[in-house]
PDB file of N, CA and C in Angstrom:
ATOM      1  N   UNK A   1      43.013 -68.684  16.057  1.00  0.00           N
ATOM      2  CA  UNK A   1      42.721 -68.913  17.462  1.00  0.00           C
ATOM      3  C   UNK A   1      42.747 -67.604  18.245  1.00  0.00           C
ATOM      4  N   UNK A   2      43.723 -66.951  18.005  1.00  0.00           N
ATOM      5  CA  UNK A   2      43.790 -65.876  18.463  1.00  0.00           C
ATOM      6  C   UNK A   2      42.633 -64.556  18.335  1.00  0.00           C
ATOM      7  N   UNK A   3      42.464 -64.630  16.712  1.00  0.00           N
ATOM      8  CA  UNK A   3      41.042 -63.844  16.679  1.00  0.00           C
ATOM      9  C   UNK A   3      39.927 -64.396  16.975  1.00  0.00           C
ATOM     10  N   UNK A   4      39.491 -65.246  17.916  1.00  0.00           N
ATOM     11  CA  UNK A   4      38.204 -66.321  18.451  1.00  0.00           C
ATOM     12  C   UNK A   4      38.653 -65.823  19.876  1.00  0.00           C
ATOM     13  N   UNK A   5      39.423 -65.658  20.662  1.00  0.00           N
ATOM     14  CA  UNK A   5      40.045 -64.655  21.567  1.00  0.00           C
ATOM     15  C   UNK A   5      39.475 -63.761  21.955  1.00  0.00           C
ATOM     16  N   UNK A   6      39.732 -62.967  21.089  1.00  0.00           N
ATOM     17  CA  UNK A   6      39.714 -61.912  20.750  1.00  0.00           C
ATOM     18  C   UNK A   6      38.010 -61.022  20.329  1.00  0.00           C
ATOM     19  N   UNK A   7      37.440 -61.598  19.648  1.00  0.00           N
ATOM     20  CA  UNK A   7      35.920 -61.588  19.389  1.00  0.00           C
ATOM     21  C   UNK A   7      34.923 -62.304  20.701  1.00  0.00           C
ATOM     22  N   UNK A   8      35.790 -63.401  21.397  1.00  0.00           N
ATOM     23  CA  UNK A   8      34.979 -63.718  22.724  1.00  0.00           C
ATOM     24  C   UNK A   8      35.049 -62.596  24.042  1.00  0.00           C
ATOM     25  N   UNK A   9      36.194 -62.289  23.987  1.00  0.00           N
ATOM     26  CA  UNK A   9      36.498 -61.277  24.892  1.00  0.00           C
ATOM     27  C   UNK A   9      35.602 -60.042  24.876  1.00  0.00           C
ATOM     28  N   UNK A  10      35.499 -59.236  23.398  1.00  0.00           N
ATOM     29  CA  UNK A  10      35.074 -57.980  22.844  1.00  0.00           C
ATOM     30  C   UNK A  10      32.948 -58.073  23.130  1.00  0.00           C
ATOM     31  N   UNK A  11      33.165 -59.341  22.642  1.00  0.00           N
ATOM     32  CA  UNK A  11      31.226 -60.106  23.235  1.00  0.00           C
ATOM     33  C   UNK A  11      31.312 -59.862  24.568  1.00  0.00           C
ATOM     34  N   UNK A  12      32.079 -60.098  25.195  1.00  0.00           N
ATOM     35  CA  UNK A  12      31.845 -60.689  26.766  1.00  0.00           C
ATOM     36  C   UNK A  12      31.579 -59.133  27.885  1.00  0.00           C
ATOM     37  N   UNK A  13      32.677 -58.224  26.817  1.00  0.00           N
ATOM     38  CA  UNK A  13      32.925 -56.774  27.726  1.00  0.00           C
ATOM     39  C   UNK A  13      31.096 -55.672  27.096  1.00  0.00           C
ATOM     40  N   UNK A  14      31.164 -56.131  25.816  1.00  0.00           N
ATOM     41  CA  UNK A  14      30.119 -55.368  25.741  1.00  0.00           C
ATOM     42  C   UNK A  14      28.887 -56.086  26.096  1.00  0.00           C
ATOM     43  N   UNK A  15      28.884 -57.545  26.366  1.00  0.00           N
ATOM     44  CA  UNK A  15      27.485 -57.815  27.210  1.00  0.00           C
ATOM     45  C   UNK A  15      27.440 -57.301  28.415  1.00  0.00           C
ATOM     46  N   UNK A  16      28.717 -57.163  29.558  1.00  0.00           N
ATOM     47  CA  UNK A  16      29.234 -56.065  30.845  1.00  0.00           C
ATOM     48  C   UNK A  16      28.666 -55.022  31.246  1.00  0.00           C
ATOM     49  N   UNK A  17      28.788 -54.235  29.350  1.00  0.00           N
ATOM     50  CA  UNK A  17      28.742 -52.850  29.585  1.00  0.00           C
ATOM     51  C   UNK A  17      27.178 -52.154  29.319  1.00  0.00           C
ATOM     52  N   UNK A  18      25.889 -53.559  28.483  1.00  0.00           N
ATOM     53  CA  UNK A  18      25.031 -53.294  28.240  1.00  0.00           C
ATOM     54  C   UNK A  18      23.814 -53.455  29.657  1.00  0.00           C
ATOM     55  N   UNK A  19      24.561 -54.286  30.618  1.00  0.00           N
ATOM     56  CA  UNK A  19      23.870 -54.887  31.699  1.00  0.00           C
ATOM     57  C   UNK A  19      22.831 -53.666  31.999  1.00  0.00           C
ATOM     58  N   UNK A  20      23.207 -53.045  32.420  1.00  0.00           N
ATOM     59  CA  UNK A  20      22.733 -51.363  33.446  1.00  0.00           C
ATOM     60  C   UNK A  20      21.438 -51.375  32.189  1.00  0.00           C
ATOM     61  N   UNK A  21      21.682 -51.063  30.797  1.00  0.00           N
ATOM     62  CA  UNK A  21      20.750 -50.826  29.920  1.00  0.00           C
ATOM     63  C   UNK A  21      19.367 -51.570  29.942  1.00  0.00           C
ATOM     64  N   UNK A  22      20.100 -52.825  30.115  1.00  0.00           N
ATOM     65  CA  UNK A  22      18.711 -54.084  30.360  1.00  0.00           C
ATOM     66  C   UNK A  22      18.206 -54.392  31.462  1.00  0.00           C
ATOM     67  N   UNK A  23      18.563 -53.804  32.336  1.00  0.00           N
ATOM     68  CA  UNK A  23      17.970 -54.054  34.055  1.00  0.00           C
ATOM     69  C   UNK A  23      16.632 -53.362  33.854  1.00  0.00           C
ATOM     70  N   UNK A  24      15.515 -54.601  34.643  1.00  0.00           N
ATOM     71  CA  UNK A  24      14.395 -53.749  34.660  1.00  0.00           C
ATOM     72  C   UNK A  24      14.181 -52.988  35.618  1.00  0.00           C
ATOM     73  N   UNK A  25      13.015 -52.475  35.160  1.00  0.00           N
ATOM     74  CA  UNK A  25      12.402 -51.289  35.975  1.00  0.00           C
ATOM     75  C   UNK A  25      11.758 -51.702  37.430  1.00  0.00           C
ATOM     76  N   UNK A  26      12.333 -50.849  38.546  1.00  0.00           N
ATOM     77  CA  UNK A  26      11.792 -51.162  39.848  1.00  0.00           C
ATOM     78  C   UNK A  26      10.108 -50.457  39.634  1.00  0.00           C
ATOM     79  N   UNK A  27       9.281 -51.405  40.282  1.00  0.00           N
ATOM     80  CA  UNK A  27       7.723 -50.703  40.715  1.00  0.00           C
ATOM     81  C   UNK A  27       8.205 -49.543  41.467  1.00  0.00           C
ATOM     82  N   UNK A  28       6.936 -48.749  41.572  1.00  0.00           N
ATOM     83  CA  UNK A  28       7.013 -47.731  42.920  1.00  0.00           C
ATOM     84  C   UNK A  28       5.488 -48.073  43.407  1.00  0.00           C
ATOM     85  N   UNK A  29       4.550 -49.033  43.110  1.00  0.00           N
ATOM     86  CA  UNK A  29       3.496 -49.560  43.878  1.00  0.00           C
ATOM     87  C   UNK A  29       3.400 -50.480  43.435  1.00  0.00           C
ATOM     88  N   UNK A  30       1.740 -51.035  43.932  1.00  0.00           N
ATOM     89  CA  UNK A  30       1.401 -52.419  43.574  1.00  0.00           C
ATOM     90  C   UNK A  30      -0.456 -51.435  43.711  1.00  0.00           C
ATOM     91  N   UNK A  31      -1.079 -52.099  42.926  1.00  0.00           N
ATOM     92  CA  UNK A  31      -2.585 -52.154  43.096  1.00  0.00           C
ATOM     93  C   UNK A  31      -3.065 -52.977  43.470  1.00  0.00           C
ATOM     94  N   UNK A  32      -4.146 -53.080  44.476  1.00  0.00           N
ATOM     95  CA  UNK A  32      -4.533 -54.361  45.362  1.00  0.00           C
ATOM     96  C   UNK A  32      -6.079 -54.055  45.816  1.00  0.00           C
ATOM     97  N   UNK A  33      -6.680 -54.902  45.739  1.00  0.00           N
ATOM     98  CA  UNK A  33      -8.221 -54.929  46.447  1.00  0.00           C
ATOM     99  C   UNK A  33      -8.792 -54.203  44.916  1.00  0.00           C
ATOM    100  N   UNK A  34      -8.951 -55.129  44.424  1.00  0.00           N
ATOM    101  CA  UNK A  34      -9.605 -54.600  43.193  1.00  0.00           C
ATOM    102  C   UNK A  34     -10.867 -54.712  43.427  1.00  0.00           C
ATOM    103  N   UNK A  35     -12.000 -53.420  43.097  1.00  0.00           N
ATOM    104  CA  UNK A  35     -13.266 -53.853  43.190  1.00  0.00           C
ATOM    105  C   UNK A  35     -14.336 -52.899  41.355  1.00  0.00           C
ATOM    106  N   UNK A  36     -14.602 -53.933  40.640  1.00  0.00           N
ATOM    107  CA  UNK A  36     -15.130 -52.882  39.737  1.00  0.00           C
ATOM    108  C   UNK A  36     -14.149 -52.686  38.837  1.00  0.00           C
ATOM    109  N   UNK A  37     -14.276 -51.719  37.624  1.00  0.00           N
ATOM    110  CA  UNK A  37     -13.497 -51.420  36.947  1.00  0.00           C
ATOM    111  C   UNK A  37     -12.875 -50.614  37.096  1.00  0.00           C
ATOM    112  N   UNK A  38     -11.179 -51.043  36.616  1.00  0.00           N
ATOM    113  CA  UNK A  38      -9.799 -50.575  37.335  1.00  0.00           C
ATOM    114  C   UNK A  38      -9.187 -50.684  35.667  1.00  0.00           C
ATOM    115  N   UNK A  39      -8.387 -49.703  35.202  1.00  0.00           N
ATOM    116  CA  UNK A  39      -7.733 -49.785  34.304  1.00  0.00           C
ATOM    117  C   UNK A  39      -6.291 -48.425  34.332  1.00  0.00           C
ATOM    118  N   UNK A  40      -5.415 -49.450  33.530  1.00  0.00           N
ATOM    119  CA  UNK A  40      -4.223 -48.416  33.677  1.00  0.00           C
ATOM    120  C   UNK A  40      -3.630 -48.165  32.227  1.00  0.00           C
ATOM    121  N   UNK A  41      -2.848 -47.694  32.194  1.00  0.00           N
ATOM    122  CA  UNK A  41      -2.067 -46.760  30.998  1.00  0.00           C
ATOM    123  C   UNK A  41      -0.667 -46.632  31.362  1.00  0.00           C
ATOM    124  N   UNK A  42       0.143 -46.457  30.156  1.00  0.00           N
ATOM    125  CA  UNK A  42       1.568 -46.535  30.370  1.00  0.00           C
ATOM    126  C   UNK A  42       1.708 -45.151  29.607  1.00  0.00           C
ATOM    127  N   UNK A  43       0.791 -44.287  28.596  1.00  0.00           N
ATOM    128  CA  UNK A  43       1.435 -43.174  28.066  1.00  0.00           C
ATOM    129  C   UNK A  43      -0.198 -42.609  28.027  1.00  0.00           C
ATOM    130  N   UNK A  44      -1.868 -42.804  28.483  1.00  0.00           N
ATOM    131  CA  UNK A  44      -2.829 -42.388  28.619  1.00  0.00           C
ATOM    132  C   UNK A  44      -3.477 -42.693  27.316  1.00  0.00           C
ATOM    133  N   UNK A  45      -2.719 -43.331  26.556  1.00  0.00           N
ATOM    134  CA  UNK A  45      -3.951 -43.823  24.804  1.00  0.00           C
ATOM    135  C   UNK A  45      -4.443 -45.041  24.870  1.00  0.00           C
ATOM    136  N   UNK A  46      -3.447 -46.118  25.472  1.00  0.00           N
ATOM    137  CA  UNK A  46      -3.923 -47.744  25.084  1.00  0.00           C
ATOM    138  C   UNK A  46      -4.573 -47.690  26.969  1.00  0.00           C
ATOM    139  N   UNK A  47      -5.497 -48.637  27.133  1.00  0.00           N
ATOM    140  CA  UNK A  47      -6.365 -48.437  28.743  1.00  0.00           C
ATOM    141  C   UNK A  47      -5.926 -49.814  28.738  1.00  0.00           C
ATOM    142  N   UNK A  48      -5.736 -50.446  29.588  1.00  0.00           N
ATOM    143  CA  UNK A  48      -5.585 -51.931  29.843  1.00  0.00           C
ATOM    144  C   UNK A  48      -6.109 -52.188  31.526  1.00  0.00           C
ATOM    145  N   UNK A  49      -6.956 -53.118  31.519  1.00  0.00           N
ATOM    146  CA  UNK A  49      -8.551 -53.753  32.294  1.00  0.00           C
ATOM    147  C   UNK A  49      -7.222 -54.212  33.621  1.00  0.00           C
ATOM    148  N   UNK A  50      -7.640 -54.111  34.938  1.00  0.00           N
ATOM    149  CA  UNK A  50      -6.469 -54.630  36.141  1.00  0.00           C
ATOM    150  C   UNK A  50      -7.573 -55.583  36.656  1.00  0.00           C
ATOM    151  N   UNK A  51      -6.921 -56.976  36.287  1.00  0.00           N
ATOM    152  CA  UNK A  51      -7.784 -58.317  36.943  1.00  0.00           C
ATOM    153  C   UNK A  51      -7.328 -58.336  38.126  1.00  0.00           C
ATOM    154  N   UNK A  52      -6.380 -58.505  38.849  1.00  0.00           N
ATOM    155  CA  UNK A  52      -5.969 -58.787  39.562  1.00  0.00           C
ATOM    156  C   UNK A  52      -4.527 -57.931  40.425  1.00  0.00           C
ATOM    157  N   UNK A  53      -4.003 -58.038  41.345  1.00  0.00           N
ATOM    158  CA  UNK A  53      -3.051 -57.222  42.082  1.00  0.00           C
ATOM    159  C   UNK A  53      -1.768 -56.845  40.788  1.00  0.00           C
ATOM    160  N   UNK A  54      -1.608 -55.532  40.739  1.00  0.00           N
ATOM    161  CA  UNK A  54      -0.716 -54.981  39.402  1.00  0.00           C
ATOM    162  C   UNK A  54       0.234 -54.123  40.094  1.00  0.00           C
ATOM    163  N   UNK A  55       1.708 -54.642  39.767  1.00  0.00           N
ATOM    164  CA  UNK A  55       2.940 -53.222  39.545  1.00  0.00           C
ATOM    165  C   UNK A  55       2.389 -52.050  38.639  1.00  0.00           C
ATOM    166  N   UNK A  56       2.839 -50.976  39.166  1.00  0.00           N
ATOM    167  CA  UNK A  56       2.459 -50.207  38.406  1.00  0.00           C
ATOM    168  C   UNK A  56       4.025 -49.334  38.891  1.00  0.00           C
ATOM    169  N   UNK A  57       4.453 -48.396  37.820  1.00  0.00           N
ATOM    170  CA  UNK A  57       5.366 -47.687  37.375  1.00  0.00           C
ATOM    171  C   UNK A  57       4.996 -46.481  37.129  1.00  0.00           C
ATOM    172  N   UNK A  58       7.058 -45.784  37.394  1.00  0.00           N
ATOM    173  CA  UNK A  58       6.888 -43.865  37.367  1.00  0.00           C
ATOM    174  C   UNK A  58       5.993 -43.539  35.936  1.00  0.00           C
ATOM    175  N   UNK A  59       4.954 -42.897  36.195  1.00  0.00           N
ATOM    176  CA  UNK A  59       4.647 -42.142  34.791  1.00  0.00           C
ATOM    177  C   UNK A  59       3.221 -42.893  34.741  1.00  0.00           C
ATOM    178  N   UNK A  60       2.735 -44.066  35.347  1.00  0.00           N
ATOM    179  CA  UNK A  60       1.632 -44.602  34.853  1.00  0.00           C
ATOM    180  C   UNK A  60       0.081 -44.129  35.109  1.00  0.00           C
ATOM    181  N   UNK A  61      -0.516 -44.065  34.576  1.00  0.00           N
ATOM    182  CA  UNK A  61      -1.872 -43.374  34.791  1.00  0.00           C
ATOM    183  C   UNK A  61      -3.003 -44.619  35.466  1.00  0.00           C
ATOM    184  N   UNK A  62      -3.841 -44.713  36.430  1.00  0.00           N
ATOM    185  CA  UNK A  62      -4.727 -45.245  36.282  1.00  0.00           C
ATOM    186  C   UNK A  62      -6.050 -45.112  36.959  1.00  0.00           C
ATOM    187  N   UNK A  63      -7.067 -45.464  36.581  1.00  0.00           N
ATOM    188  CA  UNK A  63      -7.914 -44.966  35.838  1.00  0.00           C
ATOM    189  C   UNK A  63      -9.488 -45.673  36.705  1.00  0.00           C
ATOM    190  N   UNK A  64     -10.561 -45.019  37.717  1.00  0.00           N
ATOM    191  CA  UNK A  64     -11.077 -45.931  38.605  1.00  0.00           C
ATOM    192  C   UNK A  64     -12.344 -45.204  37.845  1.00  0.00           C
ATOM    193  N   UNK A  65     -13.297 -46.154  37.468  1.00  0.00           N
ATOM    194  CA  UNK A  65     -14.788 -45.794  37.007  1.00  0.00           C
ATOM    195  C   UNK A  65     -15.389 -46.016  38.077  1.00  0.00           C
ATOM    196  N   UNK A  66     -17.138 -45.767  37.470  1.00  0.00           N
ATOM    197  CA  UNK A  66     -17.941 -45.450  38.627  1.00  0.00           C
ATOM    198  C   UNK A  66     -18.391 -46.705  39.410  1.00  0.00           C
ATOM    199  N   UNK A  67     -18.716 -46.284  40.591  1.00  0.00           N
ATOM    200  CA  UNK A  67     -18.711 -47.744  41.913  1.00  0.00           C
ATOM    201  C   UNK A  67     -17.433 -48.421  41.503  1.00  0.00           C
ATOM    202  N   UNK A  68     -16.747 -48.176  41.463  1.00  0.00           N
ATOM    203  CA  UNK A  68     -15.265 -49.009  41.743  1.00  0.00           C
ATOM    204  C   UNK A  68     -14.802 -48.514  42.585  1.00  0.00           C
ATOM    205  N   UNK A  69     -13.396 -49.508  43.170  1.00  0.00           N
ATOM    206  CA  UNK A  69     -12.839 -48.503  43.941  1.00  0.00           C
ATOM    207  C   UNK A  69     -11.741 -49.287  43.656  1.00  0.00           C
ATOM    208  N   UNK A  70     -10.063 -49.189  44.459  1.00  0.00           N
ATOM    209  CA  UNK A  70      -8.799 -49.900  44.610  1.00  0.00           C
ATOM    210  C   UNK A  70      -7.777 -49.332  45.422  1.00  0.00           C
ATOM    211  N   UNK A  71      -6.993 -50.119  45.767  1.00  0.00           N
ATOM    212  CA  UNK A  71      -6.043 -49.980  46.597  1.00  0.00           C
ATOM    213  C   UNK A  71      -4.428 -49.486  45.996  1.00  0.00           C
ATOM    214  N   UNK A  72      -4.172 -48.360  46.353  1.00  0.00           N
ATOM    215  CA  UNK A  72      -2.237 -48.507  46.000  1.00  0.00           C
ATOM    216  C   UNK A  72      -1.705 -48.292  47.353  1.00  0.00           C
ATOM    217  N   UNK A  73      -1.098 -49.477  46.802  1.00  0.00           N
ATOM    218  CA  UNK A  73       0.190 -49.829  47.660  1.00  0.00           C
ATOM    219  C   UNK A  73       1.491 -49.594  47.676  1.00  0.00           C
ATOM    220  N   UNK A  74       2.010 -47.964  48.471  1.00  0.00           N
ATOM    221  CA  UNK A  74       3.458 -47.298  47.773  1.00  0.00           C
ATOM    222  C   UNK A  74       4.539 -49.307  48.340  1.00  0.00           C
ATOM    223  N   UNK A  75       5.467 -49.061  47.385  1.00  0.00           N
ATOM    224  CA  UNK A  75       6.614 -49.979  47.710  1.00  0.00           C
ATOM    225  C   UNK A  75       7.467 -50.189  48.665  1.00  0.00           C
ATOM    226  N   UNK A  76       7.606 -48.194  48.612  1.00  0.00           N
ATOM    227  CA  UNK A  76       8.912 -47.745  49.629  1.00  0.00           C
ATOM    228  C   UNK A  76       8.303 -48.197  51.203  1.00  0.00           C
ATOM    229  N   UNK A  77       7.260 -47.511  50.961  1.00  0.00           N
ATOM    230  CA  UNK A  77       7.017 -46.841  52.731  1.00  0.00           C
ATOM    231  C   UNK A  77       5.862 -47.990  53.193  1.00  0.00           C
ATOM    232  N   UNK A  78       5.265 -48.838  52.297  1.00  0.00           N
ATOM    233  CA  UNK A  78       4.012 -49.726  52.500  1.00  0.00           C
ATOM    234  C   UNK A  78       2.810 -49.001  53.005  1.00  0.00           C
ATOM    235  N   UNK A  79       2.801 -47.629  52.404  1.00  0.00           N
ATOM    236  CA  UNK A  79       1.236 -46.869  53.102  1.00  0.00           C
ATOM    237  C   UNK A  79       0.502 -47.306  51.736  1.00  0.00           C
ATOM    238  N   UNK A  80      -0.973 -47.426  52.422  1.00  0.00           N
ATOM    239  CA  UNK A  80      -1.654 -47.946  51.339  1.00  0.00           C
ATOM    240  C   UNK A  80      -2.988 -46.275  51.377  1.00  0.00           C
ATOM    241  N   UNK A  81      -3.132 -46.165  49.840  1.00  0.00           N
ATOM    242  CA  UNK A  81      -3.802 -44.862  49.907  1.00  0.00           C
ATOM    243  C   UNK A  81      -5.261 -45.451  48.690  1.00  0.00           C
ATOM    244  N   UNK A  82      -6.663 -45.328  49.362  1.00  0.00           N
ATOM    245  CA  UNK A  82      -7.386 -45.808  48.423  1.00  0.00           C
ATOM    246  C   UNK A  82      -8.012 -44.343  47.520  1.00  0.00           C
ATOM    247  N   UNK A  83      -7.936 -45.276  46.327  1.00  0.00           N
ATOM    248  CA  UNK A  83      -8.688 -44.708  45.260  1.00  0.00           C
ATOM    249  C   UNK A  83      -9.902 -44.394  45.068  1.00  0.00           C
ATOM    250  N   UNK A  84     -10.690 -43.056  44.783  1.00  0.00           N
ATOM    251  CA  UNK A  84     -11.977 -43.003  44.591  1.00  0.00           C
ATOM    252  C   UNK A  84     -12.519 -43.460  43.499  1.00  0.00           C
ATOM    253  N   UNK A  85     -14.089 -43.681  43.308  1.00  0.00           N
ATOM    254  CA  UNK A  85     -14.304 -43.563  42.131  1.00  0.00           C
ATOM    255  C   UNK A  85     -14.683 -42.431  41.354  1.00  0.00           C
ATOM    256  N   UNK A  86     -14.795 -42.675  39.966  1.00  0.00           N
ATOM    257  CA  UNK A  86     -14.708 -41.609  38.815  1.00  0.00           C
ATOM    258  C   UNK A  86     -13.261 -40.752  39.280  1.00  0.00           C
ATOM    259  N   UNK A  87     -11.969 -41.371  39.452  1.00  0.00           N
ATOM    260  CA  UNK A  87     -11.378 -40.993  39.327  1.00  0.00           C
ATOM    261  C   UNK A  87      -9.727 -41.118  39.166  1.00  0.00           C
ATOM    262  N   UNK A  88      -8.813 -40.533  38.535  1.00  0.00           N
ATOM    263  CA  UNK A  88      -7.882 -40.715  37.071  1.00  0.00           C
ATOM    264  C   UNK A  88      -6.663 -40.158  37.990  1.00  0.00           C
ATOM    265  N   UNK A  89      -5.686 -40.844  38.289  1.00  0.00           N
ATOM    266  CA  UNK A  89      -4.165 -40.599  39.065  1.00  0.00           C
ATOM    267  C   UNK A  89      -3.211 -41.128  38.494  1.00  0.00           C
ATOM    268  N   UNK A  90      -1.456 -40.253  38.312  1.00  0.00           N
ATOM    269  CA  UNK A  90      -0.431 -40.718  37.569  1.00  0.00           C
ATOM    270  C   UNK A  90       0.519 -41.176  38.628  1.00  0.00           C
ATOM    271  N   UNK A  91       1.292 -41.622  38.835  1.00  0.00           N
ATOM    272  CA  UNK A  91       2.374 -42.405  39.696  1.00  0.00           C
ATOM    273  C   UNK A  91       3.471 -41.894  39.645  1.00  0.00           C
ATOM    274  N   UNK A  92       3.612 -40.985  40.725  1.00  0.00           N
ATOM    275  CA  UNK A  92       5.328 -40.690  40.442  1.00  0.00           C
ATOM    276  C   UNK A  92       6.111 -41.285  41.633  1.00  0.00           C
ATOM    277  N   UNK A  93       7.379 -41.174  41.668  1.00  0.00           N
ATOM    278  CA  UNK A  93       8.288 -41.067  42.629  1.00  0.00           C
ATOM    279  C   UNK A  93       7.955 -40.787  43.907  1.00  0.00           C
ATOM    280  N   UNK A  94       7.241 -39.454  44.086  1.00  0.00           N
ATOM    281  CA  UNK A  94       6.690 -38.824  45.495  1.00  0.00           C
ATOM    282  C   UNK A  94       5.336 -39.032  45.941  1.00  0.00           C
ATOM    283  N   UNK A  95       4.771 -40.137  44.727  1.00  0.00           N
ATOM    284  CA  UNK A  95       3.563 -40.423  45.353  1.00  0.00           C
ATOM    285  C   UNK A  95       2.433 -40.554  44.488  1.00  0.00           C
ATOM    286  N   UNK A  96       1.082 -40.853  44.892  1.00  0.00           N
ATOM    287  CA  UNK A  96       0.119 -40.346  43.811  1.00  0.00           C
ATOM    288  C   UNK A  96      -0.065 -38.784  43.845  1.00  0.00           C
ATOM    289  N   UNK A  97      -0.481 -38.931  42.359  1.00  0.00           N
ATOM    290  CA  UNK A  97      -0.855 -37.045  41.527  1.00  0.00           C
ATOM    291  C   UNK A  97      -2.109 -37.426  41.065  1.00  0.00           C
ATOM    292  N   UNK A  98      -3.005 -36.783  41.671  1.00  0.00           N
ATOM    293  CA  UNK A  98      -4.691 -36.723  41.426  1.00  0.00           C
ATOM    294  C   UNK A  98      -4.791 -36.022  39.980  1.00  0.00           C
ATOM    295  N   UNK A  99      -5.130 -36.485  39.206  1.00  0.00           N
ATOM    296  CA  UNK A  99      -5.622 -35.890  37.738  1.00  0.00           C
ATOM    297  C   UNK A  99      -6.869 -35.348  37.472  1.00  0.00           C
ATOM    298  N   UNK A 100      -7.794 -36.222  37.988  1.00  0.00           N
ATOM    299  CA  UNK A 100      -9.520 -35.873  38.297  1.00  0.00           C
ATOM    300  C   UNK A 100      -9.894 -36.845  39.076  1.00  0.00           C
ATOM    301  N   UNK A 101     -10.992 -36.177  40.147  1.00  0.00           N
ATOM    302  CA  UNK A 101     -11.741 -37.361  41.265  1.00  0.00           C
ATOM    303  C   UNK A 101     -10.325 -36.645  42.548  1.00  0.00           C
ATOM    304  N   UNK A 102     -10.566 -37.796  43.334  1.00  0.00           N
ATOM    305  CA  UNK A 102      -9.864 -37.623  44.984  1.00  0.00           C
ATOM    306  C   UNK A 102      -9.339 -38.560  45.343  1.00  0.00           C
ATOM    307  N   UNK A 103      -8.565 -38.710  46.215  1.00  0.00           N
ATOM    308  CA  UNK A 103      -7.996 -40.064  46.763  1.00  0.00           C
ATOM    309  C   UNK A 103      -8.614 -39.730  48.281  1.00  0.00           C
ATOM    310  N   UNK A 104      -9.146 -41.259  48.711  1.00  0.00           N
ATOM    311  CA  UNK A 104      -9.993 -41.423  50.062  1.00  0.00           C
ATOM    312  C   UNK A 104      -8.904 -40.499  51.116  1.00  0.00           C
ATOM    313  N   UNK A 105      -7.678 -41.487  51.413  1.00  0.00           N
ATOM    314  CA  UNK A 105      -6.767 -41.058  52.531  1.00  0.00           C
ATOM    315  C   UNK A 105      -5.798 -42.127  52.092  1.00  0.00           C
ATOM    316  N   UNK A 106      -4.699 -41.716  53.275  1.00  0.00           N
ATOM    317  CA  UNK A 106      -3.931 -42.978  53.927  1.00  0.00           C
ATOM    318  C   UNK A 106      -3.587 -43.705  54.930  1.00  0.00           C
ATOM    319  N   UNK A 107      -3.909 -44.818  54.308  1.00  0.00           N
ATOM    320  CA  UNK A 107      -3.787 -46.022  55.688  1.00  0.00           C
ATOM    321  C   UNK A 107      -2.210 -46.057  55.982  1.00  0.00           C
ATOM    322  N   UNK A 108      -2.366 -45.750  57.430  1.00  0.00           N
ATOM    323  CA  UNK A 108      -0.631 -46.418  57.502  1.00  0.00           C
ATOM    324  C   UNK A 108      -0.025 -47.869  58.109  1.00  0.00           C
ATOM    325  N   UNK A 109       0.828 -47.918  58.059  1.00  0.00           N
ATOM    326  CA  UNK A 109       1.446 -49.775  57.522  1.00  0.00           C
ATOM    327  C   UNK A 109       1.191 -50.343  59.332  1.00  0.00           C
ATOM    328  N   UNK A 110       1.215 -50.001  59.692  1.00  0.00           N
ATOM    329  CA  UNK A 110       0.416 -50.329  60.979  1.00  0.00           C
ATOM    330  C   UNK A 110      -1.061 -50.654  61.204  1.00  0.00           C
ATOM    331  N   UNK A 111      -2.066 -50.054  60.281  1.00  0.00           N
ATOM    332  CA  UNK A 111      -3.059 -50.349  59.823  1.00  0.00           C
ATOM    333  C   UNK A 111      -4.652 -50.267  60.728  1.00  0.00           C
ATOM    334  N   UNK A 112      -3.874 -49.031  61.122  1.00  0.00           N
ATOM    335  CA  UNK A 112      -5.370 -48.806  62.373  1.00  0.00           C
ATOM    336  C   UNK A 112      -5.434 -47.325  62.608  1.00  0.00           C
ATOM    337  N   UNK A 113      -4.482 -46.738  61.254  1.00  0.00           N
ATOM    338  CA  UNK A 113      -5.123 -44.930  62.081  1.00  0.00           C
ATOM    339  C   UNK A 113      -5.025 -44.307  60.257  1.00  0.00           C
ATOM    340  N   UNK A 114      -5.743 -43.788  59.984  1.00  0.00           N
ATOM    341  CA  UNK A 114      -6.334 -42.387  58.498  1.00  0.00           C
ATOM    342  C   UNK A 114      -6.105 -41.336  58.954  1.00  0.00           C
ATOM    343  N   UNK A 115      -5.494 -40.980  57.930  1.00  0.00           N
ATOM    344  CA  UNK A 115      -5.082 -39.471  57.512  1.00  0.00           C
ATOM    345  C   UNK A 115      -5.556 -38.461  56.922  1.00  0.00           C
ATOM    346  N   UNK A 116      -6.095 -37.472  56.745  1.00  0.00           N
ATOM    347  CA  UNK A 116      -6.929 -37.173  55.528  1.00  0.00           C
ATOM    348  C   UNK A 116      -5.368 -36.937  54.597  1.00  0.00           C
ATOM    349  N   UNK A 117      -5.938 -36.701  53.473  1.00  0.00           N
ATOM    350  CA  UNK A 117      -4.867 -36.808  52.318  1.00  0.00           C
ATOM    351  C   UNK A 117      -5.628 -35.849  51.086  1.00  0.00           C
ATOM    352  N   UNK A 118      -4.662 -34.843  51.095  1.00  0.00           N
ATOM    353  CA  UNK A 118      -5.173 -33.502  50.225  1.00  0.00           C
ATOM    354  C   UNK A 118      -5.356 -34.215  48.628  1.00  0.00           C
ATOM    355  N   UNK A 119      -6.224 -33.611  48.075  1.00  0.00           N
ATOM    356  CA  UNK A 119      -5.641 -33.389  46.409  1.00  0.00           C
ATOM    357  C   UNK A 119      -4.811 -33.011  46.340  1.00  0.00           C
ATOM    358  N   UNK A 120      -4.342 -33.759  45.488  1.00  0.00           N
ATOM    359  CA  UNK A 120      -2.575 -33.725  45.244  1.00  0.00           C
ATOM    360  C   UNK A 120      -2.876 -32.793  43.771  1.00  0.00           C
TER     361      UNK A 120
END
């Protein structure tokens, strides 16, 4: 009895201590207003097709062909910055990073005044 104790306890502290390990990952956007082909990447080899409004995460690449266009939507701040086409941006922390192509501008969360918005 005592070692059933003892082995419940030792389960219980290291399911505790694994929590932090298994917590998922917060977004840092969302993609929205999909028009055309939109595809993203988690390491730039496998491309995966965006049907519809997508989290997207630090490190992710994605990817706007020609006559397309789309929307990111930062999490933090709710500025929405559109995507050009023929063109390839990674997601960090501080924002989008232009890879090739331009980003239009940004809309701010108020939703009635543009910014121009450098290549990043």
């Amino acid at each position: 009895m005592r070692l059933i104790k003892l082995i419940v306890s030792f389960l219980f502290i290291s399911a505790l201590m694994l929590q932090p390990a298994l917590a998922k990952k917060i977004p840092l956007g969302m993609l929205v207003e999909i028009k055309g082909k939109i595809e993203y990447s988690k390491n730039g080899k496998r491309w995966k097709k965006v049907r519809r409004n997508k989290f997207v995460y630090k490190d992710y690449l994605v990817k706007v062909s020609a006559d397309s266009s789309v929307k990111y939507m930062n999490q933090e701040t709710s500025e929405t910055t559109q995507l050009t086409a023929n063109s390839k941006v990674k997601v960090t922390p501080e924002g989008l990073q232009a890879l090739e192509g331009s980003l239009w501008g940004e809309l701010m969360p108020e939703g009635d005044c543009w910014l121009d918005c450098p290549n990043i």
